[in-house]
Protein backbone atom coordinates (compact mmCIF):
# COMPACT_ATOMS: atom_id res chain seq x y z
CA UNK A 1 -169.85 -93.97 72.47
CA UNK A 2 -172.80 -93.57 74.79
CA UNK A 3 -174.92 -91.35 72.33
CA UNK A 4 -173.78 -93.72 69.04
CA UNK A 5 -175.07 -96.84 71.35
CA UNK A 6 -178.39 -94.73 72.41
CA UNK A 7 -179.34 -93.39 68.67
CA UNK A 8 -178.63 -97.55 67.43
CA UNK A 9 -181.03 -98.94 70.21
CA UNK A 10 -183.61 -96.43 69.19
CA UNK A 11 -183.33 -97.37 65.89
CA UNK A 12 -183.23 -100.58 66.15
CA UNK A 13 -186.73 -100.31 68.75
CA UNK A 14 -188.24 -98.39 66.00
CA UNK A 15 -187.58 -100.68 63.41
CA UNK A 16 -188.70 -103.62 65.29
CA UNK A 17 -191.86 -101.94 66.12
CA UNK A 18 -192.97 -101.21 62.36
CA UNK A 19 -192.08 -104.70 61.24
CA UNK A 20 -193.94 -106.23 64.24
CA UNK A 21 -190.77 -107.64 65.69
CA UNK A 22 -191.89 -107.07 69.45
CA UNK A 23 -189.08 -109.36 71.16
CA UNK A 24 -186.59 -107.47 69.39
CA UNK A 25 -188.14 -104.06 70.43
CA UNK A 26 -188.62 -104.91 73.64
CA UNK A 27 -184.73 -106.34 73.73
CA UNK A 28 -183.74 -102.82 72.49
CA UNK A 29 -185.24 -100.82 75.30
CA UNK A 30 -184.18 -102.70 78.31
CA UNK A 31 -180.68 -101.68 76.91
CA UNK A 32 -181.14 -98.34 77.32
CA UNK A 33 -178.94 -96.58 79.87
CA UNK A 34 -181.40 -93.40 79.88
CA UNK A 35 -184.41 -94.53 82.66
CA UNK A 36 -186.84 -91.68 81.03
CA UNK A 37 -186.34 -92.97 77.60
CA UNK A 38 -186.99 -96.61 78.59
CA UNK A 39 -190.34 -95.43 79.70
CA UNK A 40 -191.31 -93.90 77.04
CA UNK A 41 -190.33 -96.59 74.79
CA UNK A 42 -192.41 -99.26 76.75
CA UNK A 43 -195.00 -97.05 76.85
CA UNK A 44 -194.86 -96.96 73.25
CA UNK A 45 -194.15 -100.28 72.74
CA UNK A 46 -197.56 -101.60 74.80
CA UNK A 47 -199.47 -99.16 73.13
CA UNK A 48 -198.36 -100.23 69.82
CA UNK A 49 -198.58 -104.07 70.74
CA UNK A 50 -202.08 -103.46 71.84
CA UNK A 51 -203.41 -101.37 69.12
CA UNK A 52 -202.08 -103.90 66.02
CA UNK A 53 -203.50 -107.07 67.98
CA UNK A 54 -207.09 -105.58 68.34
CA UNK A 55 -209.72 -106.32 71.55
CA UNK A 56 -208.81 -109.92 71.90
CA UNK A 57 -206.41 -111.19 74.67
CA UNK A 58 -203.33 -111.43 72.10
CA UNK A 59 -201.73 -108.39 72.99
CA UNK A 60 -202.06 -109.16 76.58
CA UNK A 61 -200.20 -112.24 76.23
CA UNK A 62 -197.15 -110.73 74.32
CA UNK A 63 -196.77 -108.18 77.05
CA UNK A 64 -196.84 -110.84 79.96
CA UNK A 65 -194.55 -112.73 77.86
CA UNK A 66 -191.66 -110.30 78.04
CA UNK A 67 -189.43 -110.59 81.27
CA UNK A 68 -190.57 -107.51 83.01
CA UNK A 69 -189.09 -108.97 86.37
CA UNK A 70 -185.17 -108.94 85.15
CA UNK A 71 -185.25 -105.11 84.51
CA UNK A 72 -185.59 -102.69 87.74
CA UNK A 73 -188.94 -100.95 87.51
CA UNK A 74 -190.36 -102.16 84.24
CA UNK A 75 -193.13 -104.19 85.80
CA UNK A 76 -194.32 -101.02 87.01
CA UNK A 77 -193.81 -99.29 84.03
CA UNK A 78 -196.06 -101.58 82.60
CA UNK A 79 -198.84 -101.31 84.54
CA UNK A 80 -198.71 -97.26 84.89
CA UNK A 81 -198.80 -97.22 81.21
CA UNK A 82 -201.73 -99.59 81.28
CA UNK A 83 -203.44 -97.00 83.27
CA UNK A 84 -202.91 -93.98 81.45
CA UNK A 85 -204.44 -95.94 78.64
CA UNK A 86 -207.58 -97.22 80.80
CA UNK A 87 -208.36 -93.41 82.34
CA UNK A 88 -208.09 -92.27 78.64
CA UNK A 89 -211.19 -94.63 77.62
CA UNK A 90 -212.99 -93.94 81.38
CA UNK A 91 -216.72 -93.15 79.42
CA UNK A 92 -218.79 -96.05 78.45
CA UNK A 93 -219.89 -93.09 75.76
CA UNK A 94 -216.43 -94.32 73.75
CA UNK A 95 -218.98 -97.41 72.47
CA UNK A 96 -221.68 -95.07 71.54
CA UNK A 97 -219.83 -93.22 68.84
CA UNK A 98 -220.21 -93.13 65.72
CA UNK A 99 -217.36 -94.38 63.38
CA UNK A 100 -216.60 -91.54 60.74
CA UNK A 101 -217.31 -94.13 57.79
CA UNK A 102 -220.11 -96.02 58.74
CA UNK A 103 -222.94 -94.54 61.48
CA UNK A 104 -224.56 -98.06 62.79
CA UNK A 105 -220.84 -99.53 63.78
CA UNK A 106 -218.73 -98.49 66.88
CA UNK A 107 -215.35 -97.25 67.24
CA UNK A 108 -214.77 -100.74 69.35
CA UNK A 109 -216.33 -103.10 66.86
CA UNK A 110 -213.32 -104.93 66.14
CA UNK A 111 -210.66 -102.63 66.67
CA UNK A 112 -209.79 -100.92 70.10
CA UNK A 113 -208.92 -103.00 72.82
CA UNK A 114 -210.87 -102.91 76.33
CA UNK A 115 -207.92 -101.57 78.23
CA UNK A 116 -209.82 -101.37 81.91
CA UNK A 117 -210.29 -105.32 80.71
CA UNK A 118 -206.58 -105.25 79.90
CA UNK A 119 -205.59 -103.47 82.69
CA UNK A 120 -207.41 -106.02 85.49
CA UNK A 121 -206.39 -108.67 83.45
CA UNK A 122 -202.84 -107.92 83.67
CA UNK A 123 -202.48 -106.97 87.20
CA UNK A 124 -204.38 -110.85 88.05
CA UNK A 125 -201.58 -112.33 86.49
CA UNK A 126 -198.85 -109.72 88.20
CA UNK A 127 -201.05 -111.58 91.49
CA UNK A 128 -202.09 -108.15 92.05
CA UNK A 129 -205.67 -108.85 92.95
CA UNK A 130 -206.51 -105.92 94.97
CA UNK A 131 -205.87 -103.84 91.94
CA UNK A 132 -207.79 -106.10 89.50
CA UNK A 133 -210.88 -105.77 92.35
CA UNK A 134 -210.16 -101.79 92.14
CA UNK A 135 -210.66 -102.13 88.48
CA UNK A 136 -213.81 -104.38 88.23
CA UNK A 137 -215.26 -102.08 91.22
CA UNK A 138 -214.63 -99.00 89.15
CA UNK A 139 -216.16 -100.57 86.30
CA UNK A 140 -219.28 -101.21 88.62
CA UNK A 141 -219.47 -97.93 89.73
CA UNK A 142 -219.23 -96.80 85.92
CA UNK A 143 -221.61 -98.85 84.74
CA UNK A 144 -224.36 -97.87 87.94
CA UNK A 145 -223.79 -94.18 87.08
CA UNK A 146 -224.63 -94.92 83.16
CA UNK A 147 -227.23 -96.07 84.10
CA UNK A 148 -228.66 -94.01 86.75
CA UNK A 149 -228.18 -90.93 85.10
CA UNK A 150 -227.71 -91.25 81.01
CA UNK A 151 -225.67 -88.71 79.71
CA UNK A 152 -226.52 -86.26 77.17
CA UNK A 153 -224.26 -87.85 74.82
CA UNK A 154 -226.38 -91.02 75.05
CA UNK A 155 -229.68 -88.85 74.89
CA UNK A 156 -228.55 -87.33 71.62
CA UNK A 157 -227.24 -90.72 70.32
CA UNK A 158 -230.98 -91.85 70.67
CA UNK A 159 -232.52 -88.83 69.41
CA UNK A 160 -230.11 -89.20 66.51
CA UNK A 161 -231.12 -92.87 65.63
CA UNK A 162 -234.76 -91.92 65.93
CA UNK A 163 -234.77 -89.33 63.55
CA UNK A 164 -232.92 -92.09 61.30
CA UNK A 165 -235.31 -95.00 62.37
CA UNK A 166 -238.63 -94.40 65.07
CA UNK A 167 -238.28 -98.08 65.96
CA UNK A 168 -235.36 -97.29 67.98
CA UNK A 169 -236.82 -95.32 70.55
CA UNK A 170 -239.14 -98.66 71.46
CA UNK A 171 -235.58 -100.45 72.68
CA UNK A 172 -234.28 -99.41 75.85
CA UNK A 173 -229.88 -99.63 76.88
CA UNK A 174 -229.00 -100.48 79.73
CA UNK A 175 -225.34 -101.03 80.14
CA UNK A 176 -225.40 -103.10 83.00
């Protein structure tokens, strides 16, 4: 019985997820009995919610929207997924790349949300505040050490544009 009812909630997350049903996913994955699996799935689900609503605050809301308090844990789940997501975009270099199709847009333009933003954002409204000020003072720090020392990446970003357009060189980033 406990397998049958395990393999329907995953389906039934799954199929929620691709059909943008995120109340329903969410629903399925609190009823899990298996505390690993749970995790996973939440971490799946944020990422998921996150990625189809794009940089704007939408995302955000769904995930403060679901009951986190009800389930043991899952508040916490939240935010450590949050923060796996946030140190995997640590580089202020992530804006600088170039997009595969088109070489004057950015990966972000549009598309990937801010999750440090995300992250801050969603521990001010846990009333977490000393972890939002971690994250903006982090960001500070980040954005002092781009600009103190530019990395290479940057350099060759510029020398990349220039060779593509000498007026480039004249304007100066500063990412603070």
């Amino acid at each position: 019985y406990g397998v049958l009812r395990t393999d329907l909630l995953a389906r039934l997350f799954h199929a929620s997820l691709k059909t943008c049903r995120f109340d329903e996913a969410y629903s399925a994955l609190t009823r899990y009995s298996d505390v690993a699996l749970q995790r996973s799935a939440l971490s799946f689900l944020i990422t998921t919610i996150l990625a189809s609503s794009g940089p704007g605050t939408t995302g955000l809301k769904q995930i403060l929207h679901f009951p986190t308090s009800l389930v043991p844990n899952l508040a916490s789940y939240v935010d450590e997924t949050l923060v796996s997501l946030a140190r995997k975009q640590t580089s202020f270099n992530s804006i600088l790349d170039d997009d595969d199709n088109n070489k004057h847009n950015t990966k972000w333009t549009d598309t990937t949300p801010d999750y440090q933003r995300i992250l801050q954002a969603y521990r001010i409204a846990q009333n977490d505040y000393r972890g939002a000020a971690e994250i903006a003072y982090r960001n500070v720090q980040r954005l002092r050490q781009a600009r103190e020392n530019p990395s290479s990446h940057l350099t060759l970003a510029k020398n990349k544009e220039a060779v593509d357009d000498p007026k480039s060189l004249v304007e100066e980033d500063d990412p603070e």
